[in-house]
N, C-alpha and C. Protein backbone atom coordinates (compact mmCIF):
# COMPACT_ATOMS: atom_id res chain seq x y z
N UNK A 1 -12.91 -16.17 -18.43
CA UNK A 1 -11.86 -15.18 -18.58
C UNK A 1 -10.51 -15.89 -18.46
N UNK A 2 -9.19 -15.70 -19.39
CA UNK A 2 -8.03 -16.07 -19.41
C UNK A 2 -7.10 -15.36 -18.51
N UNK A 3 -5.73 -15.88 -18.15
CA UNK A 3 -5.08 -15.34 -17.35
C UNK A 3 -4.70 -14.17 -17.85
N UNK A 4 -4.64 -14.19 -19.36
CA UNK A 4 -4.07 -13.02 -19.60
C UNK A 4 -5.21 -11.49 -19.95
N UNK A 5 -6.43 -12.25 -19.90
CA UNK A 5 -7.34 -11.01 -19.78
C UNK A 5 -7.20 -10.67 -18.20
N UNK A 6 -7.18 -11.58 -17.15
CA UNK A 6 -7.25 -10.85 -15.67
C UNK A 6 -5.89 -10.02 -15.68
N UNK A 7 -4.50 -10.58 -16.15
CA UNK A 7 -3.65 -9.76 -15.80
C UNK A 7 -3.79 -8.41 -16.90
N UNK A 8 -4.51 -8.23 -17.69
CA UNK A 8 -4.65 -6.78 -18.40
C UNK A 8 -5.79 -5.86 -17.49
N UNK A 9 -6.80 -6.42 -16.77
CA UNK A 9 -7.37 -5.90 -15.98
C UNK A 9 -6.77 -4.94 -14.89
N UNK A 10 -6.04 -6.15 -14.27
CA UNK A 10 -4.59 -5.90 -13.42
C UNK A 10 -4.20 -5.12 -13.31
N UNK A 11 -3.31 -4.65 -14.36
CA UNK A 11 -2.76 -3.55 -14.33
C UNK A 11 -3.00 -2.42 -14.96
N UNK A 12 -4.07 -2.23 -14.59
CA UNK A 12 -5.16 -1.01 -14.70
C UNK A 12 -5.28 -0.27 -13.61
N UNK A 13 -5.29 -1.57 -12.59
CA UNK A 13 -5.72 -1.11 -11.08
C UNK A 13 -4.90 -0.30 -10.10
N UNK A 14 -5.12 0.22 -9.71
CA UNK A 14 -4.07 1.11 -8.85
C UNK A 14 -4.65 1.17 -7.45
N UNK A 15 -4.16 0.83 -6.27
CA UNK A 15 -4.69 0.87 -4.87
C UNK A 15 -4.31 2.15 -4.51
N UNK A 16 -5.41 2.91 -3.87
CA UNK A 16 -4.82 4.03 -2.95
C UNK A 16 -5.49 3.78 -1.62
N UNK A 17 -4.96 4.67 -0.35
CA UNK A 17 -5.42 4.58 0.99
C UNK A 17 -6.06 6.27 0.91
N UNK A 18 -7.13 5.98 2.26
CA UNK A 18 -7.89 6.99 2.74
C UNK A 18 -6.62 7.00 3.73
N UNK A 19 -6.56 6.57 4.49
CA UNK A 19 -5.81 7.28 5.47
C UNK A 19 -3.83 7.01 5.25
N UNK A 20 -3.17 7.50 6.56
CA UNK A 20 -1.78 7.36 6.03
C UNK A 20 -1.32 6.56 6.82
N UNK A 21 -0.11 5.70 6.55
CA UNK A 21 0.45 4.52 7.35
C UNK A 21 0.52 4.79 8.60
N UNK A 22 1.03 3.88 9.39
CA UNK A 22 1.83 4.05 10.56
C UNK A 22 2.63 2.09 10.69
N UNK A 23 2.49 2.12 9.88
CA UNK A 23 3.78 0.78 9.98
C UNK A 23 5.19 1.01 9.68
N UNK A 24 5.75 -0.43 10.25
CA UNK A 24 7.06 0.44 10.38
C UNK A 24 8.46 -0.11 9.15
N UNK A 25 8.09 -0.53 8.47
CA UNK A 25 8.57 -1.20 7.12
C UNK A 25 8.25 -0.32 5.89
N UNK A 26 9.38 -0.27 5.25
CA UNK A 26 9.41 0.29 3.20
C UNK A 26 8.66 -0.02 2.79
N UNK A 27 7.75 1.10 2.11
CA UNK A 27 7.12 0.94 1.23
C UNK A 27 6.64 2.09 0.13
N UNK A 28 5.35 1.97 -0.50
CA UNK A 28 5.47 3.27 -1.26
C UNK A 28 4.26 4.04 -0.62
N UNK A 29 3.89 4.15 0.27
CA UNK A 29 2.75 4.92 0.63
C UNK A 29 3.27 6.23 1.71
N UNK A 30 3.31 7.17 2.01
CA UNK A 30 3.57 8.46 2.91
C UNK A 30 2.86 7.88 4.03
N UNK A 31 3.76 8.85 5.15
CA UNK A 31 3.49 8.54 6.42
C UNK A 31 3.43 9.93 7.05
N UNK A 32 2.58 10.33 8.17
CA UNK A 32 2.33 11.33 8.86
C UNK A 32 4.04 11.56 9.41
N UNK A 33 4.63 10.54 9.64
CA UNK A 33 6.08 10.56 10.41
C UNK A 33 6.96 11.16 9.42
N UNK A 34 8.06 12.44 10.07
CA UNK A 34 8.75 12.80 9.37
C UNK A 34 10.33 11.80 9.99
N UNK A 35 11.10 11.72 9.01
CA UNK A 35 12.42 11.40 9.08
C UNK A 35 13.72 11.46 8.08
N UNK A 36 14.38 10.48 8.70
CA UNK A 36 15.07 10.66 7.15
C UNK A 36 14.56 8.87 6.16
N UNK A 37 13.46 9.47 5.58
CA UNK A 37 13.13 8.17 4.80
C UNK A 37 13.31 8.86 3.66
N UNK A 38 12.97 8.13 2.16
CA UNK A 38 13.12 7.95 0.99
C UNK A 38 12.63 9.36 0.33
N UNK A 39 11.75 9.44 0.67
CA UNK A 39 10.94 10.58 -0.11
C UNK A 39 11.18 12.27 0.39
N UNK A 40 11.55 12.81 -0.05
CA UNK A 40 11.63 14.42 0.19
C UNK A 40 10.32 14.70 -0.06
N UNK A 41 10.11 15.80 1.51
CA UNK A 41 9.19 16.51 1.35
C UNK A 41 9.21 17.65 1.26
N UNK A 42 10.19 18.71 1.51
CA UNK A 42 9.57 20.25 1.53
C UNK A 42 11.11 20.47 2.07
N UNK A 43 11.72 21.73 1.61
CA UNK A 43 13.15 22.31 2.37
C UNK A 43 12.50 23.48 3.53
N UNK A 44 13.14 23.92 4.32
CA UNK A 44 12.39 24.76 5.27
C UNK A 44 13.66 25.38 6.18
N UNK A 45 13.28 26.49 6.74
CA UNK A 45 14.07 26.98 7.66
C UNK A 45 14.66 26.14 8.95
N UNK A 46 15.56 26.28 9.30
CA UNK A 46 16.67 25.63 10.49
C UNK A 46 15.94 26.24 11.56
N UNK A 47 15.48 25.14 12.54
CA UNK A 47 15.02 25.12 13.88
C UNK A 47 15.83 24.95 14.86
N UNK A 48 16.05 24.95 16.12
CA UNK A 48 16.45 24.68 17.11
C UNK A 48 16.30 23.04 17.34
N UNK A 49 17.36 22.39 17.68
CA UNK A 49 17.00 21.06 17.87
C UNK A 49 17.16 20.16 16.60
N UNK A 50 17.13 20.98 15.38
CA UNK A 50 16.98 20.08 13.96
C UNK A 50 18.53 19.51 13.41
N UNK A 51 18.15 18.62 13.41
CA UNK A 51 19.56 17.33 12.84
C UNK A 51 20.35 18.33 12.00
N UNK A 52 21.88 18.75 12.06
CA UNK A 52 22.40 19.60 10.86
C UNK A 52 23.03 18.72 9.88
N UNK A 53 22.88 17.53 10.15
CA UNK A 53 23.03 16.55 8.88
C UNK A 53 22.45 17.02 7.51
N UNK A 54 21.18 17.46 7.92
CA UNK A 54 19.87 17.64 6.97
C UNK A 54 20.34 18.95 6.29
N UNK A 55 20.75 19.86 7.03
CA UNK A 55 21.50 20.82 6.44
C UNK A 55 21.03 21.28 4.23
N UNK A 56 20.42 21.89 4.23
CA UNK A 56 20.49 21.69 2.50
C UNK A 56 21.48 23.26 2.05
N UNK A 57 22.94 22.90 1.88
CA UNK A 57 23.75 24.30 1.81
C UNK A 57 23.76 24.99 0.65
N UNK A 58 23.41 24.45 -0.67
CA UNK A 58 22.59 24.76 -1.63
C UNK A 58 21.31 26.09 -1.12
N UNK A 59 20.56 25.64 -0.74
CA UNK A 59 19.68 27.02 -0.30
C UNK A 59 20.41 27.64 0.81
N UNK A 60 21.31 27.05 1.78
CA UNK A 60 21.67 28.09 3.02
C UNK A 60 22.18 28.59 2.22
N UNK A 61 23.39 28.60 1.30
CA UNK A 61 24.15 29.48 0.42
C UNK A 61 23.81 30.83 -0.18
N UNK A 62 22.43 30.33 -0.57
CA UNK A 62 21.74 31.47 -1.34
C UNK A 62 20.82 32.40 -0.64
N UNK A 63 20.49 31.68 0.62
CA UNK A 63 19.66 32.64 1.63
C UNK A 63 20.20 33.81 2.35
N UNK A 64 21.55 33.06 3.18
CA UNK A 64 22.56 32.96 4.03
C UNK A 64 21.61 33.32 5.07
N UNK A 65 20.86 32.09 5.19
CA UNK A 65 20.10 31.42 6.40
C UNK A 65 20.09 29.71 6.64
N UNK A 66 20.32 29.31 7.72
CA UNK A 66 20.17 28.00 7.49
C UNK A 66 18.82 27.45 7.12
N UNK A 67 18.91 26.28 6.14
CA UNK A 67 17.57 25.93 5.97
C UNK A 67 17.94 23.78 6.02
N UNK A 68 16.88 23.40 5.88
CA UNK A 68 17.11 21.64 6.31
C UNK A 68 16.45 21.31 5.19
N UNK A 69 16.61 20.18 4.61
CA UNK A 69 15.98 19.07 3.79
C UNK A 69 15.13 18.17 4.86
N UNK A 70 13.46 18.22 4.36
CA UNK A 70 13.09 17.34 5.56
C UNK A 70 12.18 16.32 4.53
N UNK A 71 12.39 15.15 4.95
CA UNK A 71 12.10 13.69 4.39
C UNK A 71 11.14 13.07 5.11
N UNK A 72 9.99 12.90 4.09
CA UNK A 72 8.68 11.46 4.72
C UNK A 72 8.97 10.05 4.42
N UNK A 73 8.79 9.53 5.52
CA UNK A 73 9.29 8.27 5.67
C UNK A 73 8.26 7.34 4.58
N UNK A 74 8.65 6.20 4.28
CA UNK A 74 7.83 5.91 3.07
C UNK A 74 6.65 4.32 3.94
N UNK A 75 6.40 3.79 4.22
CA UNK A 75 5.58 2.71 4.67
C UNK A 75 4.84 1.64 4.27
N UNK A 76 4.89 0.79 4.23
CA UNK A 76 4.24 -0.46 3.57
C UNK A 76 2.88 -1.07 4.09
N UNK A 77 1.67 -1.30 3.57
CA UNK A 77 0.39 -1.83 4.22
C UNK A 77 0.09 -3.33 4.42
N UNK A 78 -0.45 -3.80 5.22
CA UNK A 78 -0.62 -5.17 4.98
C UNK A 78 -2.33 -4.91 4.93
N UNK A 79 -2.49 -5.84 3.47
CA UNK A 79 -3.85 -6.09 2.69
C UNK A 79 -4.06 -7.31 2.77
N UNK A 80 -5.24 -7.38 3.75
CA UNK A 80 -6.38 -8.51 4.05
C UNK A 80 -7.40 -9.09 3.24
N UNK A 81 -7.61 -9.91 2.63
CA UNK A 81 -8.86 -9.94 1.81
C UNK A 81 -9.29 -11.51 2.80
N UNK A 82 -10.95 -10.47 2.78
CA UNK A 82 -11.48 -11.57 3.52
C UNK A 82 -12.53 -12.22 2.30
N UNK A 83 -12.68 -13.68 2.22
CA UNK A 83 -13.52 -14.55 0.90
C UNK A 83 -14.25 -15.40 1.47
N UNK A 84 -15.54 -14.91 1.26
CA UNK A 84 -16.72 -16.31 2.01
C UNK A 84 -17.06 -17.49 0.83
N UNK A 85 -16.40 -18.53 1.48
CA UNK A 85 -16.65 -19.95 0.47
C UNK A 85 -17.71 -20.43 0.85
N UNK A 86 -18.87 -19.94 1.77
CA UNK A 86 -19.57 -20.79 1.98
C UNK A 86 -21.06 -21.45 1.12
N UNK A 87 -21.58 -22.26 0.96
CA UNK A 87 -22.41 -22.94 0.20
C UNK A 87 -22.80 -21.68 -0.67
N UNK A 88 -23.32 -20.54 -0.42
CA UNK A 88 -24.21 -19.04 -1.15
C UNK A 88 -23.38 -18.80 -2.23
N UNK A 89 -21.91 -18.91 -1.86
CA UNK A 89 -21.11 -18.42 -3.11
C UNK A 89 -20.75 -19.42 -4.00
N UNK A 90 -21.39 -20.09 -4.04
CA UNK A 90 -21.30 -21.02 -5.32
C UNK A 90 -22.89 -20.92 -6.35
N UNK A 91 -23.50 -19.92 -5.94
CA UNK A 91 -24.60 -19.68 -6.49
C UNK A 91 -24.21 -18.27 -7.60
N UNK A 92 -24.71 -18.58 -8.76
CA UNK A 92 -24.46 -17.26 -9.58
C UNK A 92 -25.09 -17.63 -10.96
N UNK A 93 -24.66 -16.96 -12.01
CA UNK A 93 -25.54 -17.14 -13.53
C UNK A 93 -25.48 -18.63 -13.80
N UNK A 94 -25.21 -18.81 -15.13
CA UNK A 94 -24.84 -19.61 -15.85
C UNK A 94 -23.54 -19.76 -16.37
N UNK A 95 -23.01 -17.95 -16.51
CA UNK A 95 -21.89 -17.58 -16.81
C UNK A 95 -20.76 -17.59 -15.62
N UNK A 96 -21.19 -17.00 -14.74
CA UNK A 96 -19.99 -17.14 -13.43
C UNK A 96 -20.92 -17.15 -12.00
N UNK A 97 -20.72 -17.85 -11.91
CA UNK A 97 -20.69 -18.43 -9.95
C UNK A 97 -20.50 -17.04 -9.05
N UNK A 98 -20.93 -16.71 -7.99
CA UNK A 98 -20.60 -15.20 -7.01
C UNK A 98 -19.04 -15.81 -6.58
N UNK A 99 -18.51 -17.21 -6.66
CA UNK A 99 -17.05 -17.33 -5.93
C UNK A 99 -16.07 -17.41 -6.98
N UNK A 100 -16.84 -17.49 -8.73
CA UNK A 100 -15.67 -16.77 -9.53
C UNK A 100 -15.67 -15.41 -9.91
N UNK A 101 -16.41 -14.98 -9.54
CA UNK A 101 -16.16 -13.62 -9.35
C UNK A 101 -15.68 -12.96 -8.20
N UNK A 102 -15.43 -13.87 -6.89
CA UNK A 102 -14.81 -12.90 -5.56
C UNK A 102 -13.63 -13.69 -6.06
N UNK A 103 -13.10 -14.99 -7.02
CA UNK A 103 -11.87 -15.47 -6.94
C UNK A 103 -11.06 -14.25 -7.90
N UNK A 104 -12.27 -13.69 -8.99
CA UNK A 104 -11.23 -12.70 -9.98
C UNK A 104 -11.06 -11.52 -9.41
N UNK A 105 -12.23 -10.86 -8.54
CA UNK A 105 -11.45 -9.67 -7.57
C UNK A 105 -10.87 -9.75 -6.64
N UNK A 106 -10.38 -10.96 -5.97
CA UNK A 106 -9.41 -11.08 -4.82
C UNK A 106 -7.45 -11.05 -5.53
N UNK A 107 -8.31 -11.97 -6.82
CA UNK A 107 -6.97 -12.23 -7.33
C UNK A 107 -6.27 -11.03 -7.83
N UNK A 108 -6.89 -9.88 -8.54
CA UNK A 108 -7.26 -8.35 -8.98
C UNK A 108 -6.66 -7.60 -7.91
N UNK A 109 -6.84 -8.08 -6.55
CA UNK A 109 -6.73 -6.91 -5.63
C UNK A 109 -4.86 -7.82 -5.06
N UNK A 110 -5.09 -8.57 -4.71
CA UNK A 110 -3.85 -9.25 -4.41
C UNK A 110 -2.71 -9.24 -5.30
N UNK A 111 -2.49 -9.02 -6.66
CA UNK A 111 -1.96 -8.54 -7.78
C UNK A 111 -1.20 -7.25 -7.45
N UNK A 112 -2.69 -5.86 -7.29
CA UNK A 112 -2.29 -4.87 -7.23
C UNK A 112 -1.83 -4.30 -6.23
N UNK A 113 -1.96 -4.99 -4.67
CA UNK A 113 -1.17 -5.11 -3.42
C UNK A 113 0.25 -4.88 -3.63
N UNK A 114 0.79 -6.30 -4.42
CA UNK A 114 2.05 -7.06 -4.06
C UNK A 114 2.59 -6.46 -5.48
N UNK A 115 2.45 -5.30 -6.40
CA UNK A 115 3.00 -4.69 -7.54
C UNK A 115 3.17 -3.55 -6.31
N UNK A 116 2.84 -2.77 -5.40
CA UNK A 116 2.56 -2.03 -4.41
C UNK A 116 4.15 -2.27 -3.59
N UNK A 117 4.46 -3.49 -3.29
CA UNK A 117 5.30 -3.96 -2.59
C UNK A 117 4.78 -4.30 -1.15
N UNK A 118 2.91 -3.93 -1.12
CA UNK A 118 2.28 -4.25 0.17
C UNK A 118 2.06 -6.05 0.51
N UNK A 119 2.21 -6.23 2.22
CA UNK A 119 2.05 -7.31 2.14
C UNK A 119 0.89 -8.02 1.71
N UNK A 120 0.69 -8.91 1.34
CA UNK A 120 -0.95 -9.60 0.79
C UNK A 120 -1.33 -11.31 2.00
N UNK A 121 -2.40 -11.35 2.80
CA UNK A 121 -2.70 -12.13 3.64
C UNK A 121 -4.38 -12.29 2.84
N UNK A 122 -4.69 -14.04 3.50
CA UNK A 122 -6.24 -14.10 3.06
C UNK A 122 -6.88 -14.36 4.01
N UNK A 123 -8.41 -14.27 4.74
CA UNK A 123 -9.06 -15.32 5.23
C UNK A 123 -10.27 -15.77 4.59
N UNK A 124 -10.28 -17.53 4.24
CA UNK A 124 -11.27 -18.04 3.60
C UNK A 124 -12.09 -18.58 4.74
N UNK A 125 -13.72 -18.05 4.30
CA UNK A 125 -14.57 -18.24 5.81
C UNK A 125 -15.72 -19.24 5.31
N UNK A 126 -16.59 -19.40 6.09
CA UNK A 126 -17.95 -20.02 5.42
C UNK A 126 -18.53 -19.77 6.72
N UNK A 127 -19.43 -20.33 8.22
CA UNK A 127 -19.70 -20.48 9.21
C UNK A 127 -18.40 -20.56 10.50
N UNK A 128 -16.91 -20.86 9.93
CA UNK A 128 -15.84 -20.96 10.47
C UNK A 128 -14.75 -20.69 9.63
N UNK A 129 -13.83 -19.52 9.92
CA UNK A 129 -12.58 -19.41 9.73
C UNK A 129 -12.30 -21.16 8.73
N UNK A 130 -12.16 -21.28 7.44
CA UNK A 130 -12.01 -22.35 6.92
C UNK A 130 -10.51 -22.52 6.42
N UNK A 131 -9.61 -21.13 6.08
CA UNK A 131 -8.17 -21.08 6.09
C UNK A 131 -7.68 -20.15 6.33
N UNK A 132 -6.63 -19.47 6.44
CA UNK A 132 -6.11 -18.18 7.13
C UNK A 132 -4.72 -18.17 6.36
N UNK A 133 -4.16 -17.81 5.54
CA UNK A 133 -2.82 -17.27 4.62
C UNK A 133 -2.63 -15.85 5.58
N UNK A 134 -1.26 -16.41 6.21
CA UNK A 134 -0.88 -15.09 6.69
C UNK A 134 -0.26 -14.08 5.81
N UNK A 135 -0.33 -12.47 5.87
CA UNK A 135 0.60 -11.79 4.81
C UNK A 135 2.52 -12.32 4.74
């Protein structure tokens, strides 16, 4: 396979999460945490205690109730790929080896990470931790 068939693969791929961040860096994924981050979530009635920064006077205007603009903070993941080099993965067809095929889905997934803006880290193992790329 050519570079330019893996990168058409590539960008096919799209990462999503089961669950929701809690890191504390930009990114494009939603976070259970409300604030004032990037993304609008929902306008809503004026609470006690609520920032009047947020204020949205556009709807208070039209209510003539206060109501707030409230914003989800946006969060960035750090993606681990763990790759066993050891002697087994050099066993495969004729056509591809099991370690060119974990080299084209690591490379596949590390691609679609860092298009993400998520950080990308590796560990290459065999019987011992053999290298460690931090994100």
């Amino acid at each position: 396979m050519t570079i330019t068939e893996l990168l058409k693969k590539v960008r096919k791929i799209e990462l999503k999460t089961r669950g929701l961040s809690n890191q504390v860096f930009s990114g494009t994924y939603k976070t259970r945490f409300k604030g004032r981050g990037m993304s609008f979530s929902e306008v809503r009635q004026y609470q006690y205690g609520d920032d009047v920064r947020n204020i949205d006077w556009n709807v208070t205007a039209r209510t003539n109730e206060p109501h707030i603009k409230v914003f989800e903070e946006e969060r960035e993941l750090t993606f681990m790929l763990l790759i066993d080099v050891s002697g087994s993965a050099f066993f495969g067809t004729s056509q591809q080896s099991k370690m060119e095929v974990a080299t084209e889905i690591a490379a596949t997934l590390a691609f679609s990470a860092s298009v993400n803006n998520d950080k990308v880290g590796a560990i290459f193992f065999s019987d011992k931790v053999e290298k460690f790329i931090p994100p």
